[in-house]
C-alpha atoms as a PDB file:
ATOM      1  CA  UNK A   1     195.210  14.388  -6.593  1.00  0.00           C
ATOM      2  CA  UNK A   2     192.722  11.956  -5.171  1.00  0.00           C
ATOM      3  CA  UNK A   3     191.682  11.540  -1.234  1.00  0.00           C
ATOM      4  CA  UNK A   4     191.288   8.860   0.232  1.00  0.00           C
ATOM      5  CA  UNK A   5     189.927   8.344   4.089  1.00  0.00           C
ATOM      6  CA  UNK A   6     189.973   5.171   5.477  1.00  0.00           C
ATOM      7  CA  UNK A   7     188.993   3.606   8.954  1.00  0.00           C
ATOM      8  CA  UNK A   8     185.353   5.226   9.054  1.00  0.00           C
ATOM      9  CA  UNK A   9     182.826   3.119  10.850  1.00  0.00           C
ATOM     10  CA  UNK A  10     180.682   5.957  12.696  1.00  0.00           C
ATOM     11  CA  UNK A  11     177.234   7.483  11.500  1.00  0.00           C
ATOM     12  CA  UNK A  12     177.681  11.336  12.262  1.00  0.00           C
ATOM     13  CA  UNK A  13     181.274  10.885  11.569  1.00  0.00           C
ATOM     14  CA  UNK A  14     180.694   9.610   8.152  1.00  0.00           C
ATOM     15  CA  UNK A  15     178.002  12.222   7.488  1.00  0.00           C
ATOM     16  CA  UNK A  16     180.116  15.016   8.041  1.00  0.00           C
ATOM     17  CA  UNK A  17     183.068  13.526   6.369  1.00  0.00           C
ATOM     18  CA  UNK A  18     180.612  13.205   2.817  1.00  0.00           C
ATOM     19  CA  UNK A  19     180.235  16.805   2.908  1.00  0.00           C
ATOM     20  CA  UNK A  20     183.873  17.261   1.784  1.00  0.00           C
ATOM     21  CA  UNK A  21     185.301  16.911  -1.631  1.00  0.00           C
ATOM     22  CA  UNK A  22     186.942  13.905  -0.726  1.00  0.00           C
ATOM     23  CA  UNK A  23     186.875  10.458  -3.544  1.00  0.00           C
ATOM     24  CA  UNK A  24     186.974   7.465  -1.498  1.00  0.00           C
ATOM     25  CA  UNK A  25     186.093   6.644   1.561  1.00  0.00           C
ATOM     26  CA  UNK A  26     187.715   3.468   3.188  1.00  0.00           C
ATOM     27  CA  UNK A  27     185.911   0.798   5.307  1.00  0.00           C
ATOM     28  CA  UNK A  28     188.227  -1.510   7.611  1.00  0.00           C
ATOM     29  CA  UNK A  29     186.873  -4.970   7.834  1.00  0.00           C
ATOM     30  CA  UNK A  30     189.593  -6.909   9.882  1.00  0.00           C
ATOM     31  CA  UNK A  31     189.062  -8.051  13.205  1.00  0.00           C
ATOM     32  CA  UNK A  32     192.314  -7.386  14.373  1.00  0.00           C
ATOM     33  CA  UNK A  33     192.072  -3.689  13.388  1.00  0.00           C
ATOM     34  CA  UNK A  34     191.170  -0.997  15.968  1.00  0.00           C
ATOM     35  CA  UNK A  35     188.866   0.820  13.193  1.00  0.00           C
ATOM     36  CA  UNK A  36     186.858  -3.041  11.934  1.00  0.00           C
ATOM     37  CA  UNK A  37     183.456  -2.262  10.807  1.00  0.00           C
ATOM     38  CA  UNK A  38     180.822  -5.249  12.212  1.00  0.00           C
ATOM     39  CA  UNK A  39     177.600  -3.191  11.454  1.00  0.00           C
ATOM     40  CA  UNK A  40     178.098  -0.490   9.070  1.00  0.00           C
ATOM     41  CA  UNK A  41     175.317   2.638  10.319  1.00  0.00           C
ATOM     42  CA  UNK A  42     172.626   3.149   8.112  1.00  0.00           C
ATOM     43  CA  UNK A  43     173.630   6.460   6.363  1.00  0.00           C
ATOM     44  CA  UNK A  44     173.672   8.133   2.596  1.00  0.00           C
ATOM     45  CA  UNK A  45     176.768   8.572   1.649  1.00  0.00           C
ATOM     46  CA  UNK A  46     176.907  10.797  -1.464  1.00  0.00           C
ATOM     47  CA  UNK A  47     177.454   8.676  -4.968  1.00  0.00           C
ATOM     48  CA  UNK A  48     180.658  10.525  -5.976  1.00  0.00           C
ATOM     49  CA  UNK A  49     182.366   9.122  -3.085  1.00  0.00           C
ATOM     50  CA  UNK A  50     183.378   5.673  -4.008  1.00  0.00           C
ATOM     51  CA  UNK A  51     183.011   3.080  -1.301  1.00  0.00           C
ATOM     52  CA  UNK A  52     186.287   0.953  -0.302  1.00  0.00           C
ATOM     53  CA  UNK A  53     186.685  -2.200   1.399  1.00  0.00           C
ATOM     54  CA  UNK A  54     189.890  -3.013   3.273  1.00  0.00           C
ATOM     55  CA  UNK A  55     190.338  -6.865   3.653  1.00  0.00           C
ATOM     56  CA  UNK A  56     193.562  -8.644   5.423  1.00  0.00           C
ATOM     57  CA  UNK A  57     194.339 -12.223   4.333  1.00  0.00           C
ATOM     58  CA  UNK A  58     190.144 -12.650   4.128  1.00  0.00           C
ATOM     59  CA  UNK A  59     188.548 -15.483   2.179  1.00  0.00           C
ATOM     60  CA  UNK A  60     186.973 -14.931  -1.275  1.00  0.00           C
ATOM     61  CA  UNK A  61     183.416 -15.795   0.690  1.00  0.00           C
ATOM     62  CA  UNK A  62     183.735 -12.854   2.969  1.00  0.00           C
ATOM     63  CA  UNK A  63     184.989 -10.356   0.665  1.00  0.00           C
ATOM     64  CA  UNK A  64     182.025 -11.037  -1.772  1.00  0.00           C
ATOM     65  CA  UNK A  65     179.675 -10.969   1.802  1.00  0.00           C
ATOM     66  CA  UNK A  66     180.818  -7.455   2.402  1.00  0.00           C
ATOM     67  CA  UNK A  67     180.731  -6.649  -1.063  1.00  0.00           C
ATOM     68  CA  UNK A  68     176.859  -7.052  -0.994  1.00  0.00           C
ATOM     69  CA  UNK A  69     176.236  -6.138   2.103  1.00  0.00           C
ATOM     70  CA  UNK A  70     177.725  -2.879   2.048  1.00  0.00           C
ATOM     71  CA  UNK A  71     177.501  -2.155  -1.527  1.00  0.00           C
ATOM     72  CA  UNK A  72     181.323  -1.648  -2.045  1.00  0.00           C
ATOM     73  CA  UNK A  73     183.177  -0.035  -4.973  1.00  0.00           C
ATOM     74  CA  UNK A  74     186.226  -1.246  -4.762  1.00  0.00           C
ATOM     75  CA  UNK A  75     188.281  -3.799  -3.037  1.00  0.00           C
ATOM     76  CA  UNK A  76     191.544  -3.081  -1.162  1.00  0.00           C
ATOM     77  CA  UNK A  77     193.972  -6.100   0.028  1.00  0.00           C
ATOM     78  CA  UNK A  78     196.119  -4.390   2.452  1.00  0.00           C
ATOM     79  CA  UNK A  79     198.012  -8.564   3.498  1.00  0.00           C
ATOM     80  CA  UNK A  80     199.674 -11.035   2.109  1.00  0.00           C
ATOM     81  CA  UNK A  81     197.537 -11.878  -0.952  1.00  0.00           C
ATOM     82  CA  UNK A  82     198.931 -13.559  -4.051  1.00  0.00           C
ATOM     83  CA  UNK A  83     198.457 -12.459  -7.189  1.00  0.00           C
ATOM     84  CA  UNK A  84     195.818 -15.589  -8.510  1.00  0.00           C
ATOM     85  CA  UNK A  85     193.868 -14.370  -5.642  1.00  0.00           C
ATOM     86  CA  UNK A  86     193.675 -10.836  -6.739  1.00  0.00           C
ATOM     87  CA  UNK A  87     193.317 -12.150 -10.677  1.00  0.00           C
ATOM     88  CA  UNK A  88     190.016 -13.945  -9.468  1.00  0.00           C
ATOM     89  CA  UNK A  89     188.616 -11.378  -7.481  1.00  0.00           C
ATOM     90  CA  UNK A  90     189.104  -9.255 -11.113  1.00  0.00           C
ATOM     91  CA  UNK A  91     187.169 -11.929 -13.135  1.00  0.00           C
ATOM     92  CA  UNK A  92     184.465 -12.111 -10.976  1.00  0.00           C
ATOM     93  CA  UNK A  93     183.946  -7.828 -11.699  1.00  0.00           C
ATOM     94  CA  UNK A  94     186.004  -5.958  -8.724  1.00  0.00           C
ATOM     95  CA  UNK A  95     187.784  -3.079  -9.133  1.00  0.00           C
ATOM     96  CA  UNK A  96     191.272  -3.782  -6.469  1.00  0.00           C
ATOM     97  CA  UNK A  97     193.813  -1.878  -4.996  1.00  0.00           C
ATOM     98  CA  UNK A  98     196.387  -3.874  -3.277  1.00  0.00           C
ATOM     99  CA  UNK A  99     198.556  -2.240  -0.799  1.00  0.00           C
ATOM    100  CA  UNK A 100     202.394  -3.066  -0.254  1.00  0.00           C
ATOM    101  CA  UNK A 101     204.243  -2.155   2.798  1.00  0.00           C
ATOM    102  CA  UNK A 102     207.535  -0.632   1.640  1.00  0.00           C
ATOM    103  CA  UNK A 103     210.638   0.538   3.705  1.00  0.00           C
ATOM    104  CA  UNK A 104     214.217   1.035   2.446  1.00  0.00           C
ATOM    105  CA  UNK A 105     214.503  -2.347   1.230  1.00  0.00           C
ATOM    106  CA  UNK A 106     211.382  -2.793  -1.016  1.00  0.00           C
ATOM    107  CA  UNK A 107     211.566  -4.524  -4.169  1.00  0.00           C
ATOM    108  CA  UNK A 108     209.137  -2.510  -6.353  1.00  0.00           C
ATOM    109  CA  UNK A 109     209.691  -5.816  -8.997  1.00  0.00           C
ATOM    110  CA  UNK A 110     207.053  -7.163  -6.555  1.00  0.00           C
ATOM    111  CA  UNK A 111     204.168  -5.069  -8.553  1.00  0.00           C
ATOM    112  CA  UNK A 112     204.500  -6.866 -11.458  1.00  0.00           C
ATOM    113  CA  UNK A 113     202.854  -9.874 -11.182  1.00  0.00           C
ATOM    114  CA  UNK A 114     199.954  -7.808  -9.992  1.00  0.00           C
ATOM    115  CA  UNK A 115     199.770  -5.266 -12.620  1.00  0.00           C
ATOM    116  CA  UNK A 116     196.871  -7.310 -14.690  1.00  0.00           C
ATOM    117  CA  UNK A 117     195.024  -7.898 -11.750  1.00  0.00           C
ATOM    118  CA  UNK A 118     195.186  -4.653  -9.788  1.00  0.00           C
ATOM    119  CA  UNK A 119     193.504  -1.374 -10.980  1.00  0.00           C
ATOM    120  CA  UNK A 120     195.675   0.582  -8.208  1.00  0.00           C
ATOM    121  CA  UNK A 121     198.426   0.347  -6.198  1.00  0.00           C
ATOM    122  CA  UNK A 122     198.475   1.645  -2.643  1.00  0.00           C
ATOM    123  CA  UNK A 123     202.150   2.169  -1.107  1.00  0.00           C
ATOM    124  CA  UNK A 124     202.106   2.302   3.143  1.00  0.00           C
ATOM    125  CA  UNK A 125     205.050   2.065   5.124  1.00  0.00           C
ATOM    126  CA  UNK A 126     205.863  -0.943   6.460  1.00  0.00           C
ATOM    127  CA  UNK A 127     205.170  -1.543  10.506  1.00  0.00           C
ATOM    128  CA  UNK A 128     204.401  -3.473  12.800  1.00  0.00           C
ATOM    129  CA  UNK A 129     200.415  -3.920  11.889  1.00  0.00           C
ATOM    130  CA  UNK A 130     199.038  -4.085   8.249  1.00  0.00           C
ATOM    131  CA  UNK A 131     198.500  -0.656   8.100  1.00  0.00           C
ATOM    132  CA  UNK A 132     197.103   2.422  10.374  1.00  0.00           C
ATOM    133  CA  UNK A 133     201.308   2.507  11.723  1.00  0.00           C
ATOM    134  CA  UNK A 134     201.156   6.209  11.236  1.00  0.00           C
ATOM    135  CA  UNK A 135     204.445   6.007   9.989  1.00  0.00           C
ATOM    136  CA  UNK A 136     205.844   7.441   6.988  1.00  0.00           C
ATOM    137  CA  UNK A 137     208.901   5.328   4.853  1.00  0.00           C
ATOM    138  CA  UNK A 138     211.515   7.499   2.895  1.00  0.00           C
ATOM    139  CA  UNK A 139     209.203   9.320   0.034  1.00  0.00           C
ATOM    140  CA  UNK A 140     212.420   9.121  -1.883  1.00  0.00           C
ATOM    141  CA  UNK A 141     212.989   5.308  -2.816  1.00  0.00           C
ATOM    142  CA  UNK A 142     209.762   6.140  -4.862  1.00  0.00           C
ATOM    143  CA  UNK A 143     211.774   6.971  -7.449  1.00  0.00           C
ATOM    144  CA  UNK A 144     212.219   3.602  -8.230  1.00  0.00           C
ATOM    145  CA  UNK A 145     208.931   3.043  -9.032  1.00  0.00           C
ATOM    146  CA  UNK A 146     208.411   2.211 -12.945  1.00  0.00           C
ATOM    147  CA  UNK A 147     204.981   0.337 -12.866  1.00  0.00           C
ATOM    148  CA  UNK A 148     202.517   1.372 -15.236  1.00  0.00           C
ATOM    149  CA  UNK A 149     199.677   1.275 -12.483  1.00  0.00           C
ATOM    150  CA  UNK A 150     199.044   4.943 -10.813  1.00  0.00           C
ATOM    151  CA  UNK A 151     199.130   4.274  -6.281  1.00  0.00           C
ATOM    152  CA  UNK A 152     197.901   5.765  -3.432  1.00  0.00           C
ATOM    153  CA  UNK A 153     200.354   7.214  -1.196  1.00  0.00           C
ATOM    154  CA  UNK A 154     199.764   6.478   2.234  1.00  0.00           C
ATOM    155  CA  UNK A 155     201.612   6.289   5.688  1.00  0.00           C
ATOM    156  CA  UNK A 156     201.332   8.676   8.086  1.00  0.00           C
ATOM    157  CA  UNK A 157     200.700  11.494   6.190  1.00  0.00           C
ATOM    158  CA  UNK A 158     199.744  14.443   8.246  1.00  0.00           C
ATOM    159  CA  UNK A 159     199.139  18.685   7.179  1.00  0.00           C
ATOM    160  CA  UNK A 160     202.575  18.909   7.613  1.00  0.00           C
ATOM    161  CA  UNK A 161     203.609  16.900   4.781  1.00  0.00           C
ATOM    162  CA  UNK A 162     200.978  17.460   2.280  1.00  0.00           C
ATOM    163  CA  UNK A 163     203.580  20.157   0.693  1.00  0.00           C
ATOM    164  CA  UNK A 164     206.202  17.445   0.389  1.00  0.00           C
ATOM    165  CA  UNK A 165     203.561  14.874  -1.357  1.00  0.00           C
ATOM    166  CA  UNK A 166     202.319  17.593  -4.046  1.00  0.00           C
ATOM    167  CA  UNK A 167     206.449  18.501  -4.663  1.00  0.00           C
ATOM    168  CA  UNK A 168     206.629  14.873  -5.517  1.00  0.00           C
ATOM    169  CA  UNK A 169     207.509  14.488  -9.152  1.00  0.00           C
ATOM    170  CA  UNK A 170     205.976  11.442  -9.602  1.00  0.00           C
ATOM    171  CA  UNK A 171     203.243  10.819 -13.010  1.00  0.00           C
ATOM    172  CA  UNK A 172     202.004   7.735 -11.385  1.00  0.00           C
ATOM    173  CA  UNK A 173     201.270   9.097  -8.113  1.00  0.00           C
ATOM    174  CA  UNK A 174     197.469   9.349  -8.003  1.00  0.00           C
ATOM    175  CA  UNK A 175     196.338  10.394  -4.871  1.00  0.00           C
ATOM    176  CA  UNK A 176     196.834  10.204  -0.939  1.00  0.00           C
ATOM    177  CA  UNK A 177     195.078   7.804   1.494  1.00  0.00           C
ATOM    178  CA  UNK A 178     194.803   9.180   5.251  1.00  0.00           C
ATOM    179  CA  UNK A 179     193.637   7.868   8.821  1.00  0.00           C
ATOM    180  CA  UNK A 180     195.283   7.681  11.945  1.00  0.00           C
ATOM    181  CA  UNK A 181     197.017  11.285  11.750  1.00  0.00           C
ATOM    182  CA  UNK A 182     193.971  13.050  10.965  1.00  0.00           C
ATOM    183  CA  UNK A 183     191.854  10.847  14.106  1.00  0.00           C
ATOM    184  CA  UNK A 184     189.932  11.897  17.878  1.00  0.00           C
ATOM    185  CA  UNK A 185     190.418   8.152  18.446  1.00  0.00           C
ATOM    186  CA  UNK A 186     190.186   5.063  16.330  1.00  0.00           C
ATOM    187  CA  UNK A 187     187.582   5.474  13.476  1.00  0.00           C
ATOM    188  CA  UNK A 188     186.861   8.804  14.670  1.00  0.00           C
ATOM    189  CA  UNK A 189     188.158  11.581  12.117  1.00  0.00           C
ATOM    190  CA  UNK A 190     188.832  15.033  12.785  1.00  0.00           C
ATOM    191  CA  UNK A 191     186.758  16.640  10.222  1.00  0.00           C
ATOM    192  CA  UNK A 192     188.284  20.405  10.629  1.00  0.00           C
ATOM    193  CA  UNK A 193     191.620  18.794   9.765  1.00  0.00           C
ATOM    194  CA  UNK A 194     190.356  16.947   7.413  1.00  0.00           C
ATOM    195  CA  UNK A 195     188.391  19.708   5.354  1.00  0.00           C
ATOM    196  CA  UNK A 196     192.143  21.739   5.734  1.00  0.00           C
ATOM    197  CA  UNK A 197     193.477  18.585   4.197  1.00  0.00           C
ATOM    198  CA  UNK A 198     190.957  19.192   1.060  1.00  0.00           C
ATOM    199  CA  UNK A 199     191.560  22.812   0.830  1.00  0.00           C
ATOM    200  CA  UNK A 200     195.617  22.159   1.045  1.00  0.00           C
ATOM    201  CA  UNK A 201     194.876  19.241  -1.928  1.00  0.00           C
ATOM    202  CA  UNK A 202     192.480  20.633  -4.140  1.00  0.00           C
ATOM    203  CA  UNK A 203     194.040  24.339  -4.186  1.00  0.00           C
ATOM    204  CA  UNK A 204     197.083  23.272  -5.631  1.00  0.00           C
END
């Protein structure tokens, strides 16, 4: 089970975070966002953490600014983008995850068209905000899933309901992205939690 933390934007913060077994850590670069990221700190982050961009509805320009700029490792769509758009992001070299908001009604058919594109799928629940809600949606519809492509659960998931993600009988389920239940304030992670978080995930 992978972990994922997104909406870092803070030197010590960051530092500490690399010193746990964690896999990706997530970058927020939407202006709307209370975690954006204007001027990413200076700071080594260890190489077997894989870098992650989170873009809403950006142009093709800025997402292959940041790219540079911050040396990212993957690409994350959490809006409304199409599948072309993902499909050319993929034949200019990025890796993508593109995130769905899903409630009761959510028409996992959707995924298809972005299967070719997409190297990962990240499932959030749906809210009022592209993501960061700190909601969960009902764990169960995900038995409808039948896409090919392993996702990132995400959506409020706290310590109390790592137990209930690991019982989930699910192949394609690849690992967990976190933020605004294990948070001080925005962009500001509670590392103790966090490092229970890893112990809870990589113990079972």
């Amino acid at each position: 089970m992978k972990i994922k933390v997104c909406g870092m934007r803070l030197a010590s913060n960051i530092k500490d975070l690399g010193a746990l077994e964690i896999d990706f850590i997530g970058f927020i670069f939407y202006p709307k966002s209370s975690r954006n990221v204007e001027i990413l700190p200076v700071i080594e982050i260890p190489k077997r953490i894989q870098r992650v961009g989170v873009f809403v509805n950006a142009s093709l320009e800025e997402i292959e600014q940041r790219i540079q700029e911050f040396s990212l490792d993957y690409i994350q769509l959490h809006g409304d983008e199409s599948p072309k758009f993902c499909q050319v992001l993929k034949e200019k070299g990025h890796t993508l995850f593109k995130a769905f908001a899903v409630d009761d009604n959510f028409d996992f058919s959707v995924l298809k068209a972005y299967e070719d594109a997409c190297a990962y799928f990240l499932l959030d629940a749906k809210g009022s905000a592209y993501g960061g809600n700190g909601i969960q949606f009902d764990w169960r519809i995900l038995n409808q899933y039948t896409s090919s492509k392993p996702f990132l659960l995400s959506g409020g998931i706290d310590l109390e309901s790592v137990q209930s993600v690991l019982n989930l009988q699910l192949p394609q389920l690849y690992g967990i992205d976190v933020n605004s239940k294990f948070e001080l304030s925005p962009a500001l992670k509670d590392i103790p939690k966090l490092k229970e978080l890893v112990k809870k995930i990589k113990n079972s």
